[in-house]
PDB file of N, CA and C in Angstrom:
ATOM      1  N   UNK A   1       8.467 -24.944  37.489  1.00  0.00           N
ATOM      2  CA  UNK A   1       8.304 -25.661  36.246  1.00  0.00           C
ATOM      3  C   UNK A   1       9.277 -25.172  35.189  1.00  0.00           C
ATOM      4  N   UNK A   2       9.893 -24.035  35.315  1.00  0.00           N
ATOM      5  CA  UNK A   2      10.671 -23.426  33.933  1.00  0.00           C
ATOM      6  C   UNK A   2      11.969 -23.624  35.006  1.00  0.00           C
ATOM      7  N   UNK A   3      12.895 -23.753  34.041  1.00  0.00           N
ATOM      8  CA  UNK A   3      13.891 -23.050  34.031  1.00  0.00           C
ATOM      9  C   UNK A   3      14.829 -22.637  34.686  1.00  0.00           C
ATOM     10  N   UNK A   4      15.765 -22.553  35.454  1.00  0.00           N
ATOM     11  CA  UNK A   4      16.323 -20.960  36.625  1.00  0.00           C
ATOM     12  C   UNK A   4      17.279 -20.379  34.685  1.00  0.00           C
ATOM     13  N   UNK A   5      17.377 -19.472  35.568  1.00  0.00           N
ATOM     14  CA  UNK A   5      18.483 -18.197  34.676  1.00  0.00           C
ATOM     15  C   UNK A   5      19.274 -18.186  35.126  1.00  0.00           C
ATOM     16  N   UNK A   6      20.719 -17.410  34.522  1.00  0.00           N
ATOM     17  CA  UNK A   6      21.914 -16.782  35.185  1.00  0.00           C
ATOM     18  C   UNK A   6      22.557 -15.759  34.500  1.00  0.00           C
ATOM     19  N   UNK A   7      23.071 -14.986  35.379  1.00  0.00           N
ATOM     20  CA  UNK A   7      23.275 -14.017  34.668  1.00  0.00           C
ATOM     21  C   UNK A   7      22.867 -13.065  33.337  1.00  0.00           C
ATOM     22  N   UNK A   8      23.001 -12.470  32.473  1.00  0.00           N
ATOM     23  CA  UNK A   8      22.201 -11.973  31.346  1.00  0.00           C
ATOM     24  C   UNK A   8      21.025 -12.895  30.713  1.00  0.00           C
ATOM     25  N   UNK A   9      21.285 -13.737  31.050  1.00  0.00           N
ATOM     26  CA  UNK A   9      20.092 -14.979  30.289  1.00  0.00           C
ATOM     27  C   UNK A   9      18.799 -14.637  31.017  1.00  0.00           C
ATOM     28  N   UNK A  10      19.018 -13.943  31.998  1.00  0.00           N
ATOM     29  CA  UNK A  10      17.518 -13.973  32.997  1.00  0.00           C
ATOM     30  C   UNK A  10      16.404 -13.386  31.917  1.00  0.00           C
ATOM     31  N   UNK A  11      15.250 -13.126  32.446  1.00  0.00           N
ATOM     32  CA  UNK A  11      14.261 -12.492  31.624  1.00  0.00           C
ATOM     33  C   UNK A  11      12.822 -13.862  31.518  1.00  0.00           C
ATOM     34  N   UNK A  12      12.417 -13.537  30.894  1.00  0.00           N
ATOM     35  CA  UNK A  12      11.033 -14.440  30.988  1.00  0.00           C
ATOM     36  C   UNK A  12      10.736 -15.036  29.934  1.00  0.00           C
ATOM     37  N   UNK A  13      11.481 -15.839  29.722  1.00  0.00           N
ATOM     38  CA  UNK A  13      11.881 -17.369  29.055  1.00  0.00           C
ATOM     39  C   UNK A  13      11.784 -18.635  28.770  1.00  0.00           C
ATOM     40  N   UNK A  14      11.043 -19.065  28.733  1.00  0.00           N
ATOM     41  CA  UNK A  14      11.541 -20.630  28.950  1.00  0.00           C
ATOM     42  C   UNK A  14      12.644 -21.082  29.027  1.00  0.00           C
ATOM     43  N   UNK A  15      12.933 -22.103  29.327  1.00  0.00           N
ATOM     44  CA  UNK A  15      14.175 -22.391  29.044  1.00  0.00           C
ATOM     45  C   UNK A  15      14.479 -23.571  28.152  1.00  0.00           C
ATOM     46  N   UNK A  16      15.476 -24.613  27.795  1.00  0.00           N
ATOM     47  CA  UNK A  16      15.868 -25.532  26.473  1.00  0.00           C
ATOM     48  C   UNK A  16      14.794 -26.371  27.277  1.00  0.00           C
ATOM     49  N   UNK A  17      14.985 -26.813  28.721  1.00  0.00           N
ATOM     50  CA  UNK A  17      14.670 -28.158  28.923  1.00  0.00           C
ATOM     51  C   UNK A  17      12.948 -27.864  28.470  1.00  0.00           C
ATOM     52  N   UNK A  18      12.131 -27.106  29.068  1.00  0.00           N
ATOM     53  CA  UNK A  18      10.794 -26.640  28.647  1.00  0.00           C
ATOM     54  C   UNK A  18      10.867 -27.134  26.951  1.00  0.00           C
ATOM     55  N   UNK A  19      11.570 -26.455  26.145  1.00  0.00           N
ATOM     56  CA  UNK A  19      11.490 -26.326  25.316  1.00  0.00           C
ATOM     57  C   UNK A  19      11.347 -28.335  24.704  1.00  0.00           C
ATOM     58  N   UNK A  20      12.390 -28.788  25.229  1.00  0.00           N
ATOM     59  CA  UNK A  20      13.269 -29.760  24.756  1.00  0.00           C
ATOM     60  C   UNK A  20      11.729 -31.368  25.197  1.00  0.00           C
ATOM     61  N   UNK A  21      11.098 -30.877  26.715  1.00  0.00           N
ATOM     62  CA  UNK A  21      10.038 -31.422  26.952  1.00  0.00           C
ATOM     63  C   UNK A  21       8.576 -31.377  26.286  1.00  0.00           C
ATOM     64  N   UNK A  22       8.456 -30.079  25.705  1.00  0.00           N
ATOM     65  CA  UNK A  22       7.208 -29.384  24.488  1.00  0.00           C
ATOM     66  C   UNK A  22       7.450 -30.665  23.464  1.00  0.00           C
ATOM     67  N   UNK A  23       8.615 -30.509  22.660  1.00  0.00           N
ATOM     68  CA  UNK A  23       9.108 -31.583  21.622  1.00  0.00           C
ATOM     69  C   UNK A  23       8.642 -33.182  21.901  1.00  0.00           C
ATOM     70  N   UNK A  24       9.144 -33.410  22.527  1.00  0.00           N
ATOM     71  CA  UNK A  24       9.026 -34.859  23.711  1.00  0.00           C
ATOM     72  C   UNK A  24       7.591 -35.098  23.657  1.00  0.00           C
ATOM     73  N   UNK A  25       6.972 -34.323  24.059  1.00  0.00           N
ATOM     74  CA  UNK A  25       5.309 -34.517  24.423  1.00  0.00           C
ATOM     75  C   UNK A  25       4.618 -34.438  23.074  1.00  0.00           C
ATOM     76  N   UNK A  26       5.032 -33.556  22.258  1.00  0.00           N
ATOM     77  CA  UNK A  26       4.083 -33.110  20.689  1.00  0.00           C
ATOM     78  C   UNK A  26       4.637 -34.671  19.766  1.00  0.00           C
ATOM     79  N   UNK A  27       5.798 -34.884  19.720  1.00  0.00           N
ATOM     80  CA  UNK A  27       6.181 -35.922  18.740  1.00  0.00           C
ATOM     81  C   UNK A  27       5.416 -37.079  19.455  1.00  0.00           C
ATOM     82  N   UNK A  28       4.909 -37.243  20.397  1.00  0.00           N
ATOM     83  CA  UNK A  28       4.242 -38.783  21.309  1.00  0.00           C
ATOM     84  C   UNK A  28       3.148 -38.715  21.089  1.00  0.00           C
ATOM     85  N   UNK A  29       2.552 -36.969  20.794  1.00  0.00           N
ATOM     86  CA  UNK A  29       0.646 -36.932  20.697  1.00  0.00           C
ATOM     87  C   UNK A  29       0.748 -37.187  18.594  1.00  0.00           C
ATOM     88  N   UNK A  30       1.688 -37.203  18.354  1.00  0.00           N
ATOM     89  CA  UNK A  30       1.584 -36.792  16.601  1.00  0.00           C
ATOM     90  C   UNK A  30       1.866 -38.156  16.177  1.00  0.00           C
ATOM     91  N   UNK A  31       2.772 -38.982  17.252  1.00  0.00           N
ATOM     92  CA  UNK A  31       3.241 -40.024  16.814  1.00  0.00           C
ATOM     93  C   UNK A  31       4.722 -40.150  15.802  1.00  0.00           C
ATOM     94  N   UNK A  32       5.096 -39.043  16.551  1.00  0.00           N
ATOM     95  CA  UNK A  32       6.309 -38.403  15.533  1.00  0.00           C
ATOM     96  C   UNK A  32       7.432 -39.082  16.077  1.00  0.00           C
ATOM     97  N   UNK A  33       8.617 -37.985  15.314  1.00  0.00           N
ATOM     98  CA  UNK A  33      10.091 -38.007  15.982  1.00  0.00           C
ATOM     99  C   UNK A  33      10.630 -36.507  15.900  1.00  0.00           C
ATOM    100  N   UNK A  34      11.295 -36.393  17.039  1.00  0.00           N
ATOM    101  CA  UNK A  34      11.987 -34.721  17.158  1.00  0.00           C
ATOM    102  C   UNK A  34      13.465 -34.689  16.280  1.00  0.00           C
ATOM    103  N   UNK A  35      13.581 -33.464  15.591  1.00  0.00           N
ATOM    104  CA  UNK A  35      14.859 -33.673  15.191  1.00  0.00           C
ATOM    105  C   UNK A  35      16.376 -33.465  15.769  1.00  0.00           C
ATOM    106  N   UNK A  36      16.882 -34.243  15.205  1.00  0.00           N
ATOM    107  CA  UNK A  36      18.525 -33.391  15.814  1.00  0.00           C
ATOM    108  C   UNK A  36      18.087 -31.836  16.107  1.00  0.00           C
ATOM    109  N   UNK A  37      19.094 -31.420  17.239  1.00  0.00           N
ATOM    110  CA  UNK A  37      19.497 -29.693  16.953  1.00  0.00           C
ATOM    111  C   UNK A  37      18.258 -29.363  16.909  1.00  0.00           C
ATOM    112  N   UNK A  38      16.846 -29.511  16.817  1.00  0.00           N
ATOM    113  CA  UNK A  38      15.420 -28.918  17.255  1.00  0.00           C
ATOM    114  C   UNK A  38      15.655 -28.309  15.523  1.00  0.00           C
ATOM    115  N   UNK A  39      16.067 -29.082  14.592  1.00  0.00           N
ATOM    116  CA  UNK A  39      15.580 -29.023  13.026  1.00  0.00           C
ATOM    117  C   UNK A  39      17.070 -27.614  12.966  1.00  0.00           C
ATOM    118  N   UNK A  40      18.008 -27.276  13.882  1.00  0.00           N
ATOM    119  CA  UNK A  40      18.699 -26.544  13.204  1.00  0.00           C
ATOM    120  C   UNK A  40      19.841 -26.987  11.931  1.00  0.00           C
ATOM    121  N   UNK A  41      19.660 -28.017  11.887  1.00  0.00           N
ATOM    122  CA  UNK A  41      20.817 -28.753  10.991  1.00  0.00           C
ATOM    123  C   UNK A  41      20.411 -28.433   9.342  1.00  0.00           C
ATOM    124  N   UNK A  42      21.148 -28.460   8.764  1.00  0.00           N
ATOM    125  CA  UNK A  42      20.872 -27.861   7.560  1.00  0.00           C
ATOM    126  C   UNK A  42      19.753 -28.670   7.033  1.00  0.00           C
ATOM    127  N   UNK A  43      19.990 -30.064   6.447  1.00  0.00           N
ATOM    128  CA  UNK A  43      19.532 -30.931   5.904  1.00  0.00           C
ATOM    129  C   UNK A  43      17.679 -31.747   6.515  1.00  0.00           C
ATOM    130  N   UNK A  44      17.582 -31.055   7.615  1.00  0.00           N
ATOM    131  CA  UNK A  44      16.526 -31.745   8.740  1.00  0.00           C
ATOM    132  C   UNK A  44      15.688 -30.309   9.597  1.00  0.00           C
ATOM    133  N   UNK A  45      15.596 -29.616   8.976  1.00  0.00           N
ATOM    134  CA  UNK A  45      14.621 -28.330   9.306  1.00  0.00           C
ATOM    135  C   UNK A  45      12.576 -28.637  10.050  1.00  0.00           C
ATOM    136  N   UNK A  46      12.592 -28.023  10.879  1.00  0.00           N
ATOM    137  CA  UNK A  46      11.827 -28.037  11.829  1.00  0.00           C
ATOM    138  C   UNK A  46      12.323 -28.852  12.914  1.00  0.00           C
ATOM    139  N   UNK A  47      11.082 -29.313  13.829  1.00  0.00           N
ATOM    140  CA  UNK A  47      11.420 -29.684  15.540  1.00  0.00           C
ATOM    141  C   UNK A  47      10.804 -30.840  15.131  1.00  0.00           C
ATOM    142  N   UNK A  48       9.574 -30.911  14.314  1.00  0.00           N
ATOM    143  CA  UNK A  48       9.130 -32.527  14.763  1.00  0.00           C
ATOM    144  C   UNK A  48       8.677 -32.936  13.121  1.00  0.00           C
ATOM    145  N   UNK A  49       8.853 -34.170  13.128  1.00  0.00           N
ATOM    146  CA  UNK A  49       8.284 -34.806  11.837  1.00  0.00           C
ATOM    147  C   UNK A  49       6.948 -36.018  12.255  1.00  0.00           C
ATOM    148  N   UNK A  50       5.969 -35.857  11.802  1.00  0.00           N
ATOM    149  CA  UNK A  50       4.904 -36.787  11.850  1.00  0.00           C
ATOM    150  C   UNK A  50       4.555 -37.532  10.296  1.00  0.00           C
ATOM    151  N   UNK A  51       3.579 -38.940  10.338  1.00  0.00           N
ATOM    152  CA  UNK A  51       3.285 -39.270   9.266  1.00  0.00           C
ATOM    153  C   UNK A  51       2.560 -37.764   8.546  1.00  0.00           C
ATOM    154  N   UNK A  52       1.545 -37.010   9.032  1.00  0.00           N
ATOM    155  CA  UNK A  52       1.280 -36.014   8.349  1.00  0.00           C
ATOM    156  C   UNK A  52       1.801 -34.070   8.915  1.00  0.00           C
ATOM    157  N   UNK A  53       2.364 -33.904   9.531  1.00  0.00           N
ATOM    158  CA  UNK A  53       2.563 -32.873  10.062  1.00  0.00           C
ATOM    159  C   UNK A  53       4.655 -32.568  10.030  1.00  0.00           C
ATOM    160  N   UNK A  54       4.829 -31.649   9.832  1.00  0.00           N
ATOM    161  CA  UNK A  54       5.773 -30.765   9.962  1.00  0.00           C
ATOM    162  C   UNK A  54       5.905 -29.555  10.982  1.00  0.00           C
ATOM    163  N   UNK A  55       6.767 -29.858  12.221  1.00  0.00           N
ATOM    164  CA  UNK A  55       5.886 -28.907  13.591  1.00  0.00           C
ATOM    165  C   UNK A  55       7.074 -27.910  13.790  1.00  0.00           C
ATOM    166  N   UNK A  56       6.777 -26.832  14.125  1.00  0.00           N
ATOM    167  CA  UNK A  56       7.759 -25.913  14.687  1.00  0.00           C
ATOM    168  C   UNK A  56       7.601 -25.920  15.885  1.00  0.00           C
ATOM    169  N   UNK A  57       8.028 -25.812  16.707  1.00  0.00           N
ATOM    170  CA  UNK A  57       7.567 -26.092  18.143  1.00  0.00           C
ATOM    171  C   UNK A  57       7.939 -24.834  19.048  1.00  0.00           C
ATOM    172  N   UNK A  58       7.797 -23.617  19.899  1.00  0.00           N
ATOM    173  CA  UNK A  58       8.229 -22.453  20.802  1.00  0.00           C
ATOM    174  C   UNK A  58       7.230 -22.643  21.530  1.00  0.00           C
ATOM    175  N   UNK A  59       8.042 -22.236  22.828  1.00  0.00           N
ATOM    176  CA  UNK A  59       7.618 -22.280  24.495  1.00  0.00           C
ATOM    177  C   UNK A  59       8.427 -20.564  24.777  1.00  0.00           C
ATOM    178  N   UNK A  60       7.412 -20.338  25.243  1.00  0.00           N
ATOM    179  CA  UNK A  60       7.930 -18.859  26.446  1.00  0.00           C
ATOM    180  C   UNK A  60       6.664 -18.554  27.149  1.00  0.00           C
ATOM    181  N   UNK A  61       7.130 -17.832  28.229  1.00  0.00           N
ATOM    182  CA  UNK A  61       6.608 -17.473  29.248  1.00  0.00           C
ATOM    183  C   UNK A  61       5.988 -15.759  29.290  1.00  0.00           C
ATOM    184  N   UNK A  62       6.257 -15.468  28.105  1.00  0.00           N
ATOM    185  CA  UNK A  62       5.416 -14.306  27.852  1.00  0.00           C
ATOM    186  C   UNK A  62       4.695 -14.175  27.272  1.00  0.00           C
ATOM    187  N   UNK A  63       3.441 -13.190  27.310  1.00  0.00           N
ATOM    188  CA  UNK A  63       2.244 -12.882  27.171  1.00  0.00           C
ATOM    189  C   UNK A  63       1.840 -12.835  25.596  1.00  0.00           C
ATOM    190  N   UNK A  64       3.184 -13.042  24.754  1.00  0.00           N
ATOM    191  CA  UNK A  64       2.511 -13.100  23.461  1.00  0.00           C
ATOM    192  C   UNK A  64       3.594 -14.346  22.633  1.00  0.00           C
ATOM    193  N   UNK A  65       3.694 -14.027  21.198  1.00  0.00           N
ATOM    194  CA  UNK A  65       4.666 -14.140  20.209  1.00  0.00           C
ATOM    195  C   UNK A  65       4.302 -14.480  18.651  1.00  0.00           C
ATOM    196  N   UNK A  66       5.145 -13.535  18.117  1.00  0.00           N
ATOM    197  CA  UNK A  66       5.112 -13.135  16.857  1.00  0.00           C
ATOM    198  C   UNK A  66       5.698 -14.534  16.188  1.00  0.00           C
ATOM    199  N   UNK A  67       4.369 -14.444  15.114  1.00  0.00           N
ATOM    200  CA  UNK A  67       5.124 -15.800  13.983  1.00  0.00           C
ATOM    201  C   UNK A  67       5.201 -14.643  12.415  1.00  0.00           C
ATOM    202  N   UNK A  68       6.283 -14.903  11.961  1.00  0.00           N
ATOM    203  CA  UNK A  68       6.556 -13.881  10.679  1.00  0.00           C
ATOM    204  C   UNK A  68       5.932 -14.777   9.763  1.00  0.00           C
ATOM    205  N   UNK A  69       5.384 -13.846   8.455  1.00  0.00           N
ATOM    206  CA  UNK A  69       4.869 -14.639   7.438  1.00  0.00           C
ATOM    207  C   UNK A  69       6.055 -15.304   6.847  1.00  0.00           C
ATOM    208  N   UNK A  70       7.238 -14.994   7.067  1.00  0.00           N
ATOM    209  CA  UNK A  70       8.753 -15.623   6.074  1.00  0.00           C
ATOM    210  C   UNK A  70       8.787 -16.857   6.757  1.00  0.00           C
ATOM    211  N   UNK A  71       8.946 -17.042   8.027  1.00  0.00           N
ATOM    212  CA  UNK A  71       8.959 -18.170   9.195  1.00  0.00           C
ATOM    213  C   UNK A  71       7.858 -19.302   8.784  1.00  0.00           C
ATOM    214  N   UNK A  72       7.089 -18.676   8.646  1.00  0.00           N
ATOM    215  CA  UNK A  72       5.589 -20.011   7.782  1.00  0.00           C
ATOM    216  C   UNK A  72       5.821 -20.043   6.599  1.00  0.00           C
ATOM    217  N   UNK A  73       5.963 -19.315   5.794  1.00  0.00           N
ATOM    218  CA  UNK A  73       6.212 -19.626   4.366  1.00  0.00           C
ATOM    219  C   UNK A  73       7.357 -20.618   4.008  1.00  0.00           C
ATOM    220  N   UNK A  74       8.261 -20.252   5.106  1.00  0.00           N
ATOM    221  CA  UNK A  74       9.488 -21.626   5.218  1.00  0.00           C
ATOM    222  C   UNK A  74       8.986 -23.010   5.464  1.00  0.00           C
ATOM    223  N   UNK A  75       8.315 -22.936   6.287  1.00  0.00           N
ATOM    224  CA  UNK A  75       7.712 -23.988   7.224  1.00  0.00           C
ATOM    225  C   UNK A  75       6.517 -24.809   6.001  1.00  0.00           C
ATOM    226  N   UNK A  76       6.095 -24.427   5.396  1.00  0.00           N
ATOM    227  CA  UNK A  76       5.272 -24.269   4.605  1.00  0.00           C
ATOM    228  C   UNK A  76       5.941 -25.061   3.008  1.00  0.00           C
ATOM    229  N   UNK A  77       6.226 -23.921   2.808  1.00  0.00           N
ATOM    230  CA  UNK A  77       7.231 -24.760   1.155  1.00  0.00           C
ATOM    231  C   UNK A  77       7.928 -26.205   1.806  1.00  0.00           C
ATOM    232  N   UNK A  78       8.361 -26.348   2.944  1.00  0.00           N
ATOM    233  CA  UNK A  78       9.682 -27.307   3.474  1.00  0.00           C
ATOM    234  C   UNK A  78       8.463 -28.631   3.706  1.00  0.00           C
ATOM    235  N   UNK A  79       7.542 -28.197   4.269  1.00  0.00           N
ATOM    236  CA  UNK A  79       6.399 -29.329   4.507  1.00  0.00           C
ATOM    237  C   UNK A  79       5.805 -29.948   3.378  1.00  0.00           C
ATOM    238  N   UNK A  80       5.595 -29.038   2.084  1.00  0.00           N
ATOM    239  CA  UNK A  80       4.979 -29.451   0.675  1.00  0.00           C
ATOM    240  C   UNK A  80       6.097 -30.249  -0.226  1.00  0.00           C
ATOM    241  N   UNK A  81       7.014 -30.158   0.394  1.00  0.00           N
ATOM    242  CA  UNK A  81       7.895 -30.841  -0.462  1.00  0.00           C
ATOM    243  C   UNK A  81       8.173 -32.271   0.087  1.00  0.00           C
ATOM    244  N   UNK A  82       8.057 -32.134   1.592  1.00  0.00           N
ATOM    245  CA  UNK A  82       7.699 -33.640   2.229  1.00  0.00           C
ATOM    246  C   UNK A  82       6.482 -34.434   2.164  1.00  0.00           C
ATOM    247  N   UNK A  83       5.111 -33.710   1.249  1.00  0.00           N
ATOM    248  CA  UNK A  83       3.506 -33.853   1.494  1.00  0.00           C
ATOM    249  C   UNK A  83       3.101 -34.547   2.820  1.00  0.00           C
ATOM    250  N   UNK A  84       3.931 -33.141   3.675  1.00  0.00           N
ATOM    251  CA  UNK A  84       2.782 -33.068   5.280  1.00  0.00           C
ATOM    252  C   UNK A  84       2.417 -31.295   5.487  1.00  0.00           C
ATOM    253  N   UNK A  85       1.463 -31.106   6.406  1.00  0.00           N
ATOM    254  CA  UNK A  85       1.305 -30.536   6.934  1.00  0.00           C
ATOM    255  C   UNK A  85       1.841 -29.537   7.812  1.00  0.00           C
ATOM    256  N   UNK A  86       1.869 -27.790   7.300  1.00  0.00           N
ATOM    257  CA  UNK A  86       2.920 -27.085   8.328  1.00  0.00           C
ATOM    258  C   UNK A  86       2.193 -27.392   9.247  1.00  0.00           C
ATOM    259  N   UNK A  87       2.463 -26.979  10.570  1.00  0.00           N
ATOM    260  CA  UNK A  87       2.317 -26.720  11.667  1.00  0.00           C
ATOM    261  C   UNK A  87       2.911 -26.230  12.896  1.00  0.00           C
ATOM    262  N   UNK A  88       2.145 -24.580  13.334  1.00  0.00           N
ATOM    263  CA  UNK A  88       3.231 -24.481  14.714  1.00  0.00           C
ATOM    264  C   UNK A  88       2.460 -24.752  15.829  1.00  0.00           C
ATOM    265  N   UNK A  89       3.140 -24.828  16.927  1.00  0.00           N
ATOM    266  CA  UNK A  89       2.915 -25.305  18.224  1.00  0.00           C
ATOM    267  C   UNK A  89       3.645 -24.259  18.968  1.00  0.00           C
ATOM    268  N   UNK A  90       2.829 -23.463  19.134  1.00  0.00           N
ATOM    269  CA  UNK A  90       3.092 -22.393  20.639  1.00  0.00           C
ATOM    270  C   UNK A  90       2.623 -22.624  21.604  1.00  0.00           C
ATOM    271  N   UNK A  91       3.535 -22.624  23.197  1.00  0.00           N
ATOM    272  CA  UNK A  91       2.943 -22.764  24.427  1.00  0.00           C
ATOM    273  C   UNK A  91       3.276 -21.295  24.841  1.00  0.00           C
ATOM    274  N   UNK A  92       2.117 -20.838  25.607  1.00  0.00           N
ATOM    275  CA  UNK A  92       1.975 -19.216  25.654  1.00  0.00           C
ATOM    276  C   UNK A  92       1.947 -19.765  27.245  1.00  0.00           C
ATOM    277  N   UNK A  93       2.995 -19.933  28.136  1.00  0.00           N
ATOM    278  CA  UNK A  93       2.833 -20.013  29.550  1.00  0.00           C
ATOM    279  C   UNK A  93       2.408 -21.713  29.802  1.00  0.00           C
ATOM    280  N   UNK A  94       1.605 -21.473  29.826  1.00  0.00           N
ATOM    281  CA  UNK A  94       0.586 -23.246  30.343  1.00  0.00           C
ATOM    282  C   UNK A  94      -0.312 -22.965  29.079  1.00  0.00           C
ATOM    283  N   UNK A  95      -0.469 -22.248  27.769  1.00  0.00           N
ATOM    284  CA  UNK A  95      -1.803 -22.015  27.601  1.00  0.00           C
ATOM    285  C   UNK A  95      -1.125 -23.024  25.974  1.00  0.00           C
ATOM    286  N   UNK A  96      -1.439 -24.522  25.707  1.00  0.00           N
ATOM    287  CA  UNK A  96      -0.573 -24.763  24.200  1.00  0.00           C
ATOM    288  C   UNK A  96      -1.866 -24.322  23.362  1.00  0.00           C
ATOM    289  N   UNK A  97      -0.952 -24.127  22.171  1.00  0.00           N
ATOM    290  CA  UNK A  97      -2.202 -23.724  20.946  1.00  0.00           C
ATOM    291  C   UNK A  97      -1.037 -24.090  19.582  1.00  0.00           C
ATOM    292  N   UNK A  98      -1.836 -24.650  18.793  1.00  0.00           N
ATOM    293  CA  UNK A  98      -1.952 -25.599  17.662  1.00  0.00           C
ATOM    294  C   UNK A  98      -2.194 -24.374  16.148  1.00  0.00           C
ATOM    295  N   UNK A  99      -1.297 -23.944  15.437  1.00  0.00           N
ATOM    296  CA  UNK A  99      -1.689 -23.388  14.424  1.00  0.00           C
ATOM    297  C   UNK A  99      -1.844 -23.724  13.259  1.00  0.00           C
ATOM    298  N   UNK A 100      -2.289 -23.969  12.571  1.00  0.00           N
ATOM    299  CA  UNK A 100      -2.731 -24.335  10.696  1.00  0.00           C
ATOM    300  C   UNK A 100      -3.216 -23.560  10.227  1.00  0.00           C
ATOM    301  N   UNK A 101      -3.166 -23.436   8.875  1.00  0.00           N
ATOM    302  CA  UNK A 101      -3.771 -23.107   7.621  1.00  0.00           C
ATOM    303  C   UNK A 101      -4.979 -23.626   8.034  1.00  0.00           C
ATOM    304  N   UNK A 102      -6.471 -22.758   7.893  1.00  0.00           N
ATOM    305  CA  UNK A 102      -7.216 -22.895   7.453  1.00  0.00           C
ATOM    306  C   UNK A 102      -7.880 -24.021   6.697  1.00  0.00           C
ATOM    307  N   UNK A 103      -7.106 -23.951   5.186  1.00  0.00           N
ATOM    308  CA  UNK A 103      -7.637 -25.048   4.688  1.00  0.00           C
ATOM    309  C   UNK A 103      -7.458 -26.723   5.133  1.00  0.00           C
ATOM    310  N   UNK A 104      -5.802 -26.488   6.284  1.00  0.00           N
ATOM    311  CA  UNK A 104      -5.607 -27.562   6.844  1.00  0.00           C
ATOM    312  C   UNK A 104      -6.507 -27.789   7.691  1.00  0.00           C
ATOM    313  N   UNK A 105      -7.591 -26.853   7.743  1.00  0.00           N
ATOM    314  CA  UNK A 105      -7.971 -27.261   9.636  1.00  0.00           C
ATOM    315  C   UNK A 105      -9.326 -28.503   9.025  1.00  0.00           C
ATOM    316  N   UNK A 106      -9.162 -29.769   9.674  1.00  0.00           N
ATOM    317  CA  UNK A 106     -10.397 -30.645   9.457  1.00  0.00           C
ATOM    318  C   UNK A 106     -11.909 -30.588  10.078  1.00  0.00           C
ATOM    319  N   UNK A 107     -12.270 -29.512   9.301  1.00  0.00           N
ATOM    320  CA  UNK A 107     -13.500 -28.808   9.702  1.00  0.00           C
ATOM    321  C   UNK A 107     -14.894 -29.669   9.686  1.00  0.00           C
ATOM    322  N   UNK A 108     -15.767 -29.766  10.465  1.00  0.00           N
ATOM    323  CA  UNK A 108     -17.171 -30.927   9.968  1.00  0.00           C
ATOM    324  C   UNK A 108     -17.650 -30.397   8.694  1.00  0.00           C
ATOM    325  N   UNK A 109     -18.067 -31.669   8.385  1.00  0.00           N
ATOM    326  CA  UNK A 109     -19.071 -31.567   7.030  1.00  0.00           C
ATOM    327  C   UNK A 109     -20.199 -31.312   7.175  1.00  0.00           C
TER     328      UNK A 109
END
């Protein structure tokens, strides 16, 4: 399902296409669109845009991964200025998980 490696690239990774398929699948459940460059372009920051969500999207194949508070706080200011929703999307192996703010989360009444 992932990937092959070569040379120094090896290690436990995902790889783009994983990555590039995560995107593909989250913008179809959000009803979105993925950006150029996976949001590296100056002007078009993050991976996916929805009517309400702003998504960061990472895939790897190891047992954890660190989200920095600077990395959300980006994600965050960049989404309030569009009035959507941050949101990351980590796939931890096969395992996806959906992160928000708290106050984003639509909790029962």
């Amino acid at each position: 399902m992932y990937a092959s490696c070569v040379g120094s690239n090896c290690g436990n990774m995902a790889g783009q296409r994983d990555s590039k398929r995560q995107e593909r699948r989250l913008a179809g459940v959000l009803d979105g669109t993925r950006n150029a460059a996976s949001g590296a372009l100056p002007f078009r920051k993050a991976d996916i845009r929805s009517k309400h969500y702003l998504v960061e999207a990472k895939i790897t194949d190891k047992r954890s991964y660190s989200i920095k508070l600077k990395d959300w706080e980006t994600l965050r200011r960049l989404a309030s200025l569009e009035g959507r929703t941050p949101m990351y999307a980590v796939q931890l192996g096969k395992r996806r998980l959906i992160i928000v703010e708290e106050d984003d989360f639509p909790f029962p009444e």
